[in-house]
Structure formats: C-alpha cells, structure tokens
N, C-alpha and C. Protein backbone atom coordinates (compact mmCIF):
# COMPACT_ATOMS: atom_id res chain seq x y z
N UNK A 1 -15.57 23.51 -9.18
CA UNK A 1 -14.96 22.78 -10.26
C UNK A 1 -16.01 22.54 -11.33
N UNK A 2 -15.80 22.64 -12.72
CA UNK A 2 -16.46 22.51 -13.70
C UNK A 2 -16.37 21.77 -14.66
N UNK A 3 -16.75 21.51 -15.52
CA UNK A 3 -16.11 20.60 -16.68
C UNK A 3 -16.50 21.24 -18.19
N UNK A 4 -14.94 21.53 -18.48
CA UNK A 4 -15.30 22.25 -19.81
C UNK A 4 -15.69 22.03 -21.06
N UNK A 5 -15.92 20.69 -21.33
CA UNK A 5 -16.78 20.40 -22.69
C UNK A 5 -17.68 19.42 -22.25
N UNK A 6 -18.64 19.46 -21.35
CA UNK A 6 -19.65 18.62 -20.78
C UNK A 6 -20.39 17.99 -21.98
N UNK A 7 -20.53 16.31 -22.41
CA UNK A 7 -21.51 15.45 -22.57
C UNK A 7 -22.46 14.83 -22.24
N UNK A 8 -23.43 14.61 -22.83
CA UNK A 8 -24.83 14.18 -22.30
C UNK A 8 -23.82 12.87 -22.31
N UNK A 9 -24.38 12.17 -21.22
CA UNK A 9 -24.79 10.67 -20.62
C UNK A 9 -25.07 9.78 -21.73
N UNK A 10 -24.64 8.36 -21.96
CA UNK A 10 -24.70 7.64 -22.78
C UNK A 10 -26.05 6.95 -22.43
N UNK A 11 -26.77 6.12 -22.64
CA UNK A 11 -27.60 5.10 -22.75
C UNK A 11 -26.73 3.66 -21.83
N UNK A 12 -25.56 3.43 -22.42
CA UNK A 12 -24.77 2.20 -21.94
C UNK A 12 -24.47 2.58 -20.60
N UNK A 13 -23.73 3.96 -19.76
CA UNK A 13 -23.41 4.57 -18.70
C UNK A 13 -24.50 4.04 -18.12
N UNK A 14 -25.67 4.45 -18.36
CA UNK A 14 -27.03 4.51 -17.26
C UNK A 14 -27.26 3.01 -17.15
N UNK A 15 -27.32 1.94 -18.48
CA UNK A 15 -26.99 0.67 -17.59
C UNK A 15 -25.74 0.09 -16.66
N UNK A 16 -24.87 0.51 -17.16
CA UNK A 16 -23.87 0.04 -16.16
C UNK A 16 -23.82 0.77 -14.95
N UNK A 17 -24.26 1.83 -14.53
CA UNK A 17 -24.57 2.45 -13.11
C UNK A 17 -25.46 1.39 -12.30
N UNK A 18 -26.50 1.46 -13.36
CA UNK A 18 -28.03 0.67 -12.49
C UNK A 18 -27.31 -0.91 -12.44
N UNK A 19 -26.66 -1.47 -13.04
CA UNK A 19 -25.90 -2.74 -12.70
C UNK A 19 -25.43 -2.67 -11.55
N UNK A 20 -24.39 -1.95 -11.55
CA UNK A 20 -23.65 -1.74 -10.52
C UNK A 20 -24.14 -1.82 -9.14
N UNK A 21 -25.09 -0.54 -9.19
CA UNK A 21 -25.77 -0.67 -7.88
C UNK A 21 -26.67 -1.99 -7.95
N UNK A 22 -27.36 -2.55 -8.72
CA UNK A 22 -28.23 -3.87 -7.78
C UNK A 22 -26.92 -4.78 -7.65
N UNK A 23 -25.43 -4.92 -7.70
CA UNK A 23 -24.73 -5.31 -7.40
C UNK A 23 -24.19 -5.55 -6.34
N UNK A 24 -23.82 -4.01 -5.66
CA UNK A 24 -23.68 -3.66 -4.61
C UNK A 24 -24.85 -4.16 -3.43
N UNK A 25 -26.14 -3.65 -4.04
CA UNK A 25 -27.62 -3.73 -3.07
C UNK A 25 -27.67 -5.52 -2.37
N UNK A 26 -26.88 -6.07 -3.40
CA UNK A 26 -26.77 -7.92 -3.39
C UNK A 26 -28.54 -8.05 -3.52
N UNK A 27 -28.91 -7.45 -4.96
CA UNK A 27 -29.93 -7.55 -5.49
C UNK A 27 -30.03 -8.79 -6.68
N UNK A 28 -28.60 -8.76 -7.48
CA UNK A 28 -28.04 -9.45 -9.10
C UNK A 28 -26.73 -10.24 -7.96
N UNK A 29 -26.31 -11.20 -8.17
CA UNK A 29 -25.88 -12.08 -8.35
C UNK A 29 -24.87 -12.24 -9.70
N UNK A 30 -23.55 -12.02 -9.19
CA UNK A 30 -22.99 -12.27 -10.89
C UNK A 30 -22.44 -13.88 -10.49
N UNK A 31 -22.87 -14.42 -11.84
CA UNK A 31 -22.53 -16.14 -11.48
C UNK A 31 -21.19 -16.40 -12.68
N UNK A 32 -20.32 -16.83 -12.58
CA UNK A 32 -19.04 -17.12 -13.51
C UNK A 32 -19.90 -18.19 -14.40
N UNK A 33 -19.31 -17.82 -15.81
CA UNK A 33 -20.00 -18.73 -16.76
C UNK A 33 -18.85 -20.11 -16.55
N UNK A 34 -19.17 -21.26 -17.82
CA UNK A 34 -18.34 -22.05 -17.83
C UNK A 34 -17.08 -21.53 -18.14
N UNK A 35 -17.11 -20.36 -18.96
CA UNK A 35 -15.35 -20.41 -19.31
C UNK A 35 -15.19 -19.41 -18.62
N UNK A 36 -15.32 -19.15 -17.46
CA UNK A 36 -14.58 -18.37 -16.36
C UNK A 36 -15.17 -17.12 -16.18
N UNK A 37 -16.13 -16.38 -17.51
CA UNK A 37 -16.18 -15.16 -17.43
C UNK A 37 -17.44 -14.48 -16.46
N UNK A 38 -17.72 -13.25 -16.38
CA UNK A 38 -18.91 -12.84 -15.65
C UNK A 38 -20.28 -13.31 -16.48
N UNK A 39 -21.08 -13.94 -15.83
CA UNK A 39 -22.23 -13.94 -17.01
C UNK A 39 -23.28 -13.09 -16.06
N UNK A 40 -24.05 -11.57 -16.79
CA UNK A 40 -24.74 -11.11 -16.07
C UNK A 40 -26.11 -11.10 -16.90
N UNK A 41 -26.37 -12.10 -17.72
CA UNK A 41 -27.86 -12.23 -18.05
C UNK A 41 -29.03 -13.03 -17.19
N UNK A 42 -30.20 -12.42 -17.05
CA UNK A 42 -31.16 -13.11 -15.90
C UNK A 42 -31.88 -13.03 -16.58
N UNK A 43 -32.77 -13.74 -15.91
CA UNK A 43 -34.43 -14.11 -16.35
C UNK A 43 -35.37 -12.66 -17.05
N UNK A 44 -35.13 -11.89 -15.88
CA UNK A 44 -36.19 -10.87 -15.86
C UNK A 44 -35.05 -9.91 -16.09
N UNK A 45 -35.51 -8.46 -17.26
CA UNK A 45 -33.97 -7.55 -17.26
C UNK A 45 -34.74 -6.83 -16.10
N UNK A 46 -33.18 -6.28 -15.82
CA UNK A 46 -32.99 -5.05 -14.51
C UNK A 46 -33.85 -4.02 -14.68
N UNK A 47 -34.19 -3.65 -16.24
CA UNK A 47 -34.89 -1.95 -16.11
C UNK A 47 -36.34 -2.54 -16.41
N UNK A 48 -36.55 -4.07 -16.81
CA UNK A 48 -37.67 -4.10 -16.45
C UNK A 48 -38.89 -4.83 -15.36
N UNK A 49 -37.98 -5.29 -14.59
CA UNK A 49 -38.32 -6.20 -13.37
C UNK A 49 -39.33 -5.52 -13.27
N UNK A 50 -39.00 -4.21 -12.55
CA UNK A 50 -39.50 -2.89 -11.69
C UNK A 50 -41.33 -3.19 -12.04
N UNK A 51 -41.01 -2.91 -13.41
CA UNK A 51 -42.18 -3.04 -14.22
C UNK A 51 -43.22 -4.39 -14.39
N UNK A 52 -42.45 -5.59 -14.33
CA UNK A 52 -43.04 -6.46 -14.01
C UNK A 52 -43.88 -7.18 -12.96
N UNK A 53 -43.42 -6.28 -11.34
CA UNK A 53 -43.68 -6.46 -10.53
C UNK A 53 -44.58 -6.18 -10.32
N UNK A 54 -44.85 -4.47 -10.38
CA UNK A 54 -45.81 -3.80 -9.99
C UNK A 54 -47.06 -4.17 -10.70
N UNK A 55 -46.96 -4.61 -12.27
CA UNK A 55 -47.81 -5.40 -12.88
C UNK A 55 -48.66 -6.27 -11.90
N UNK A 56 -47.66 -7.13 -11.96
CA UNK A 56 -48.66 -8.65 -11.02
C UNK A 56 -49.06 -8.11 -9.45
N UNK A 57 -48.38 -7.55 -8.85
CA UNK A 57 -48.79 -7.10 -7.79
C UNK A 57 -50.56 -6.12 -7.74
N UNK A 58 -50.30 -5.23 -8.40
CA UNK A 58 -51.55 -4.74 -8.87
C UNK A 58 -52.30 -5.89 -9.16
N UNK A 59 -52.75 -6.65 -10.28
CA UNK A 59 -53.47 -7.51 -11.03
C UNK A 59 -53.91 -8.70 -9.27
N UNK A 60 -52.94 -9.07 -8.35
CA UNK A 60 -53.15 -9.53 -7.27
C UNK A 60 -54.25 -8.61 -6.53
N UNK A 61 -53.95 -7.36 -6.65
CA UNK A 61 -54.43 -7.04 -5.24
C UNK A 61 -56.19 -6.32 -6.08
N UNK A 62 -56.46 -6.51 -7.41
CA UNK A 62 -57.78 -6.93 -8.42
C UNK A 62 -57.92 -5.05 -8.36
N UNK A 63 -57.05 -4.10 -8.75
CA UNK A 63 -56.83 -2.56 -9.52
C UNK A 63 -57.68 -3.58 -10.20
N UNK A 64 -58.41 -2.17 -10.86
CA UNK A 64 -59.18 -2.34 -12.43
C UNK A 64 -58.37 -2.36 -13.58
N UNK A 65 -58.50 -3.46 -14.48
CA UNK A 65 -57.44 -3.69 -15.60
C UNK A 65 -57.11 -2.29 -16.46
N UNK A 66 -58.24 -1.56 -16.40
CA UNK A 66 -58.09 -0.66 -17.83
C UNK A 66 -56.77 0.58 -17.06
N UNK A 67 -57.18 0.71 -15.71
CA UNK A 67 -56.51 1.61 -14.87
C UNK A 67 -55.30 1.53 -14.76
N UNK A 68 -55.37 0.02 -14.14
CA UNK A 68 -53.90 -0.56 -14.13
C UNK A 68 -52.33 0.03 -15.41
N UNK A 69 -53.32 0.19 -16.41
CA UNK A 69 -52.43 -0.22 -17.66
C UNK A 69 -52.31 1.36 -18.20
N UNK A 70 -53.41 2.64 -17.33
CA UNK A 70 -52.82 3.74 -17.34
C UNK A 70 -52.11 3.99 -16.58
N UNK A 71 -51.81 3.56 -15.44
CA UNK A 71 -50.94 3.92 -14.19
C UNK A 71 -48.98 3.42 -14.80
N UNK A 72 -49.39 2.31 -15.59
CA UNK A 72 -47.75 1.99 -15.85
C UNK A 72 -47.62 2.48 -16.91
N UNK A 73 -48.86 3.65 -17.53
CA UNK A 73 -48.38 4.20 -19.12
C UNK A 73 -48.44 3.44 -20.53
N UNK A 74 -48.82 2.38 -19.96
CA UNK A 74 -49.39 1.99 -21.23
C UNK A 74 -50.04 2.62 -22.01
N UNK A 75 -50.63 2.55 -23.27
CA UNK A 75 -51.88 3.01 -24.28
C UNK A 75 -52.93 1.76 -24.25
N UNK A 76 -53.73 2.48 -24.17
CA UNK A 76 -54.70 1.62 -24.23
C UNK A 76 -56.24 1.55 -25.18
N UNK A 77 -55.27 1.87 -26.14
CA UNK A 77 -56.27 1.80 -27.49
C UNK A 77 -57.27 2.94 -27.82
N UNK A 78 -58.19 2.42 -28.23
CA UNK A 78 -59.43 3.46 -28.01
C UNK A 78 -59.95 3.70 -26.74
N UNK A 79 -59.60 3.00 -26.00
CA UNK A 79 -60.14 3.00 -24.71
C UNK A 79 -60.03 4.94 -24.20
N UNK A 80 -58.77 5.04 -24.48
CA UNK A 80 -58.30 6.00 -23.74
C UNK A 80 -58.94 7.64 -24.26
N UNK A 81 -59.43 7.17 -25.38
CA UNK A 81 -59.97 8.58 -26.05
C UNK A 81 -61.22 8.37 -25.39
N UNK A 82 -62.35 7.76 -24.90
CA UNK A 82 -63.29 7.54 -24.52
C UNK A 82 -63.68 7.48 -23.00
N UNK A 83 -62.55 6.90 -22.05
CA UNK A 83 -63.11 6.70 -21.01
C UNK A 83 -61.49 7.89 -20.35
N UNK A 84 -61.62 8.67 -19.57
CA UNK A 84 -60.87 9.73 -18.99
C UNK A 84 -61.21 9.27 -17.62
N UNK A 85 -60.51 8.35 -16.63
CA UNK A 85 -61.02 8.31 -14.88
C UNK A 85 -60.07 10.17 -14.60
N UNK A 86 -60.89 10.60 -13.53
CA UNK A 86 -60.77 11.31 -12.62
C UNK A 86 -59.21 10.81 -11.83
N UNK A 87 -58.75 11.63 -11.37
CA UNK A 87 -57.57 11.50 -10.50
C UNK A 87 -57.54 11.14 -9.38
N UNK A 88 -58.86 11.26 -8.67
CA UNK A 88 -59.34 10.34 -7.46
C UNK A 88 -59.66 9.33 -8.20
N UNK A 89 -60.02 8.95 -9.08
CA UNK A 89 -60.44 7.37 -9.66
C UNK A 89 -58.87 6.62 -9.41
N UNK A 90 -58.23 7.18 -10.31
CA UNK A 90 -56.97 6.67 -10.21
C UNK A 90 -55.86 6.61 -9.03
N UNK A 91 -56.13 7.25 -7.99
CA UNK A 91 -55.40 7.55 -6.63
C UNK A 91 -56.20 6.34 -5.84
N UNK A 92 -57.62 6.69 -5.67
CA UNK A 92 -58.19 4.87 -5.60
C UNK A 92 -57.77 3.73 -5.15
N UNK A 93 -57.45 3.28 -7.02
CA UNK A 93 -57.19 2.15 -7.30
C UNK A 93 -55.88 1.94 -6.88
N UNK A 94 -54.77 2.70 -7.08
CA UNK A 94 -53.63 2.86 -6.53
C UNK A 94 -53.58 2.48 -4.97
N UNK A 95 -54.21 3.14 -3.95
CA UNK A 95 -54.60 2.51 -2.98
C UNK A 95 -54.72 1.44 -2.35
N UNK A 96 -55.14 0.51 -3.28
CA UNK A 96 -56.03 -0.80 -3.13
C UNK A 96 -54.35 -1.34 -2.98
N UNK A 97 -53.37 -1.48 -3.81
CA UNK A 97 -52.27 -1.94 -3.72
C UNK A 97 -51.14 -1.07 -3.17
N UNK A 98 -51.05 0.05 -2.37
CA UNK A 98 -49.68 0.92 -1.65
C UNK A 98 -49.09 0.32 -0.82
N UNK A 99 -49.70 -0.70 -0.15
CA UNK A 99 -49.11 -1.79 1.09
C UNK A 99 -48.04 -2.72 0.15
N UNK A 100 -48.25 -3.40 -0.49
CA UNK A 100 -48.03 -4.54 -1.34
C UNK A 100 -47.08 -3.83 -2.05
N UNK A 101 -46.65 -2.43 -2.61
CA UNK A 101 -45.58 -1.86 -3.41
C UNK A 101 -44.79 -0.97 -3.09
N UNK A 102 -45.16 -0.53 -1.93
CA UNK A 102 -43.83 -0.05 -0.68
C UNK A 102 -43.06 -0.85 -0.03
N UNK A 103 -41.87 -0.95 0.40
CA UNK A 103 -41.18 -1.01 1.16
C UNK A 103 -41.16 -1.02 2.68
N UNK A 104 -41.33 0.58 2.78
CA UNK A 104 -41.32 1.20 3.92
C UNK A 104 -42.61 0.97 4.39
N UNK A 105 -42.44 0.94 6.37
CA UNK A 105 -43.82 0.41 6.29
C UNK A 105 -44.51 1.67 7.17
N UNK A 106 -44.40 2.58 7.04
CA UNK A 106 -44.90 4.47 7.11
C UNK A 106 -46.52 4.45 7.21
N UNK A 107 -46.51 3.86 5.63
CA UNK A 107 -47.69 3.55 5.27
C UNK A 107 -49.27 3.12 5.92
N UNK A 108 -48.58 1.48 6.16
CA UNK A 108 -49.30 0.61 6.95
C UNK A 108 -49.31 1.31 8.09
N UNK A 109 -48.34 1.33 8.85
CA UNK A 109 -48.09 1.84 10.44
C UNK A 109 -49.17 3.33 10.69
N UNK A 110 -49.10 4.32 9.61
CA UNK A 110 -50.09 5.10 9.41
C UNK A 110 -51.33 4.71 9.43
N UNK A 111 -51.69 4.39 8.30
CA UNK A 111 -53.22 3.50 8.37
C UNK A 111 -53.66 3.05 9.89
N UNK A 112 -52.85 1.74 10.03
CA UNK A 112 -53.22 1.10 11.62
C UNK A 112 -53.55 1.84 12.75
N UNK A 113 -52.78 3.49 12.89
CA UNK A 113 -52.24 4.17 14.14
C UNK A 113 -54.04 4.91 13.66
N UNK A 114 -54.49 5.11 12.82
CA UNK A 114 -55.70 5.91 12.26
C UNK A 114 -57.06 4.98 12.74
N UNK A 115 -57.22 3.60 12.29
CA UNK A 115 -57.86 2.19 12.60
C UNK A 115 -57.83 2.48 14.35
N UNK A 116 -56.72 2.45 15.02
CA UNK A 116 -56.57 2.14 16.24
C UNK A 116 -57.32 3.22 16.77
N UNK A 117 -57.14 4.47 16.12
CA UNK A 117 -57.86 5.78 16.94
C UNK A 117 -59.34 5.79 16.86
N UNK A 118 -59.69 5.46 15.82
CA UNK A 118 -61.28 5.28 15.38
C UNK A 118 -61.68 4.19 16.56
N UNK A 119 -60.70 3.60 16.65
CA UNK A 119 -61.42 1.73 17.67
C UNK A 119 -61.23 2.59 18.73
N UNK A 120 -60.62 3.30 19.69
CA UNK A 120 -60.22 3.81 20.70
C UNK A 120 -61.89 4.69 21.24
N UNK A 121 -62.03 5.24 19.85
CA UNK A 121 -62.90 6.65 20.42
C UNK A 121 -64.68 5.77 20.39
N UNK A 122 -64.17 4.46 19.40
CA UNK A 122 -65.88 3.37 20.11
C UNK A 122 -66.06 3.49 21.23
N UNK A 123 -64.38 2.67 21.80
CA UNK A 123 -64.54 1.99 23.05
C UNK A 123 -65.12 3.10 24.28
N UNK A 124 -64.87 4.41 23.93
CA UNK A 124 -64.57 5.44 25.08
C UNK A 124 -66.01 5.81 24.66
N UNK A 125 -67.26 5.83 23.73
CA UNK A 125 -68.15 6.17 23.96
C UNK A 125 -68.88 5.24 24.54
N UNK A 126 -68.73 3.86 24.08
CA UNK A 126 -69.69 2.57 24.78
C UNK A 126 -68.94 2.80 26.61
N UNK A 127 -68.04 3.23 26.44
CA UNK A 127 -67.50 3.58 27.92
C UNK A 127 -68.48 4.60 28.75
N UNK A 128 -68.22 5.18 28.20
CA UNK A 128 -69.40 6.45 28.46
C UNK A 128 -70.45 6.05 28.47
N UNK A 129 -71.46 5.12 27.81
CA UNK A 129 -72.35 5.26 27.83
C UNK A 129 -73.20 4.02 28.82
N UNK A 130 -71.97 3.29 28.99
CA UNK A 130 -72.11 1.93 30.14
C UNK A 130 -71.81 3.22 31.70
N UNK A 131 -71.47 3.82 31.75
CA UNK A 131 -71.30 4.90 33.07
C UNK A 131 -72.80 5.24 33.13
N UNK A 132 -73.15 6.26 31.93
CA UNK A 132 -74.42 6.55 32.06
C UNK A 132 -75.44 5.31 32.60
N UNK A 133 -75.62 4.51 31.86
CA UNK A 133 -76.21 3.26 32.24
C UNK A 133 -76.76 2.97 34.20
N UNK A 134 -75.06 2.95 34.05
CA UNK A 134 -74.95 2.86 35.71
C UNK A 134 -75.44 3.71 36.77
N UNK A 135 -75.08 5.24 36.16
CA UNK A 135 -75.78 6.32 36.85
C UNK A 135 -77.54 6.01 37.20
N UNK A 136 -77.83 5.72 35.97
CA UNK A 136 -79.34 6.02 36.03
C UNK A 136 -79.98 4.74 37.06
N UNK A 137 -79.10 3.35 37.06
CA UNK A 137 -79.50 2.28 37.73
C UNK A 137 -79.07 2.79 39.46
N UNK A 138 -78.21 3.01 39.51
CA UNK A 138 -77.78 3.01 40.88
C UNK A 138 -78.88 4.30 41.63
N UNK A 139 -79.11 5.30 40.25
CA UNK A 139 -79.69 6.54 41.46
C UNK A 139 -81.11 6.52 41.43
C-alpha cells in the first residue's frame, strides 16, 4: 500500500506524537484547568527536558565545562576554533557520566562483572602464592 501524494510531516504532528506518547509512558500528567479544559503546560517543555537533564547531570558528575557544551552542540565561541579535543577526549568525559544517563543498567552490570574479574584473578594469585608459601615451609 502506498500513498499517492505523500507530505512531509508538520512541525505541530511531531509535537503532538511526542505528547502523546509521554502521555501514554504516564511521564506528563494532563491536569483539568479551572474551566474544565486540558491544561498541558509544565514547568520544563517536553522537547526540552531531555536537554536539561543531561545538562545538570553532566555538570554533577564535574565533565569538563567546555566539553560538556560540545557534546549537547552548543557553540562555544572562539573556543571552538582553537581548542579541537580528540574523540577519545570526548568519549572520556562522556564516561565519567554513562551510569547517571542510562536507564538500562547493561552498563553498570558490565563494568562491575569486569571489576569482579580483575578482583577474582588478585585473589587467585595471592592464592597461589600463599600455596607456594606453604610448599616451601612445610618441605
């Protein structure tokens, strides 16, 4: 099935989709105004929460400011003609906060299962090497 005079997508469509769904998600809250109607204005808008978050979250977890503010696309003045970080610079700093801006916890659970193996392969050499120990005392 096709559609024979296809239009680009409005601007208004793409908010009322993304409404919709944090609707559904029981993300937004629609609260009835006084005269009965839907009132769906909040504090923080919907397309830019996203953006707000990751802000403070970063700035919490102390990313480097100048970085920070290339990672969400900002411009950053002259800065940006002058100082170019590397893509490991910036993968990094990103780093420092992936716990704190995921969800899913893949992540962490990864990390830890990596931590745990490194602690594992101490214990099994001081293991080893308390055997040796013993060998040499006992014989």
């Amino acid at each position: 099935m096709s559609i024979a005079y296809p239009r680009p997508i409005q601007t208004k469509s793409y908010d009322s989709i993304i409404q919709d769904m944090l609707e559904q998600a029981g993300v937004i809250r629609i609260e009835p105004s006084l005269e009965g109607k839907r009132q769906r204005r909040k504090v923080v808008s919907r397309t830019n929460g996203f953006r707000k978050f990751v802000n403070t979250t970063m700035v919490r977890c102390k990313v480097d400011p100048l970085i920070k503010e290339m990672l969400l696309g900002h411009h950053t003045g002259h800065e940006e003609n002058y100082y170019r970080p590397e893509e490991q610079d910036l993968l990094n700093e990103y780093l420092k906060c992936v716990d704190s801006l995921t969800v899913n916890n893949e992540f962490r659970l990864q990390r830890e299962v990596e931590t745990l193996k490194v602690e594992k392969s101490s214990w099994e050499a001081m293991r080893k090497e308390l055997d040796d120990i013993k060998k040499i005392l006992s014989g």
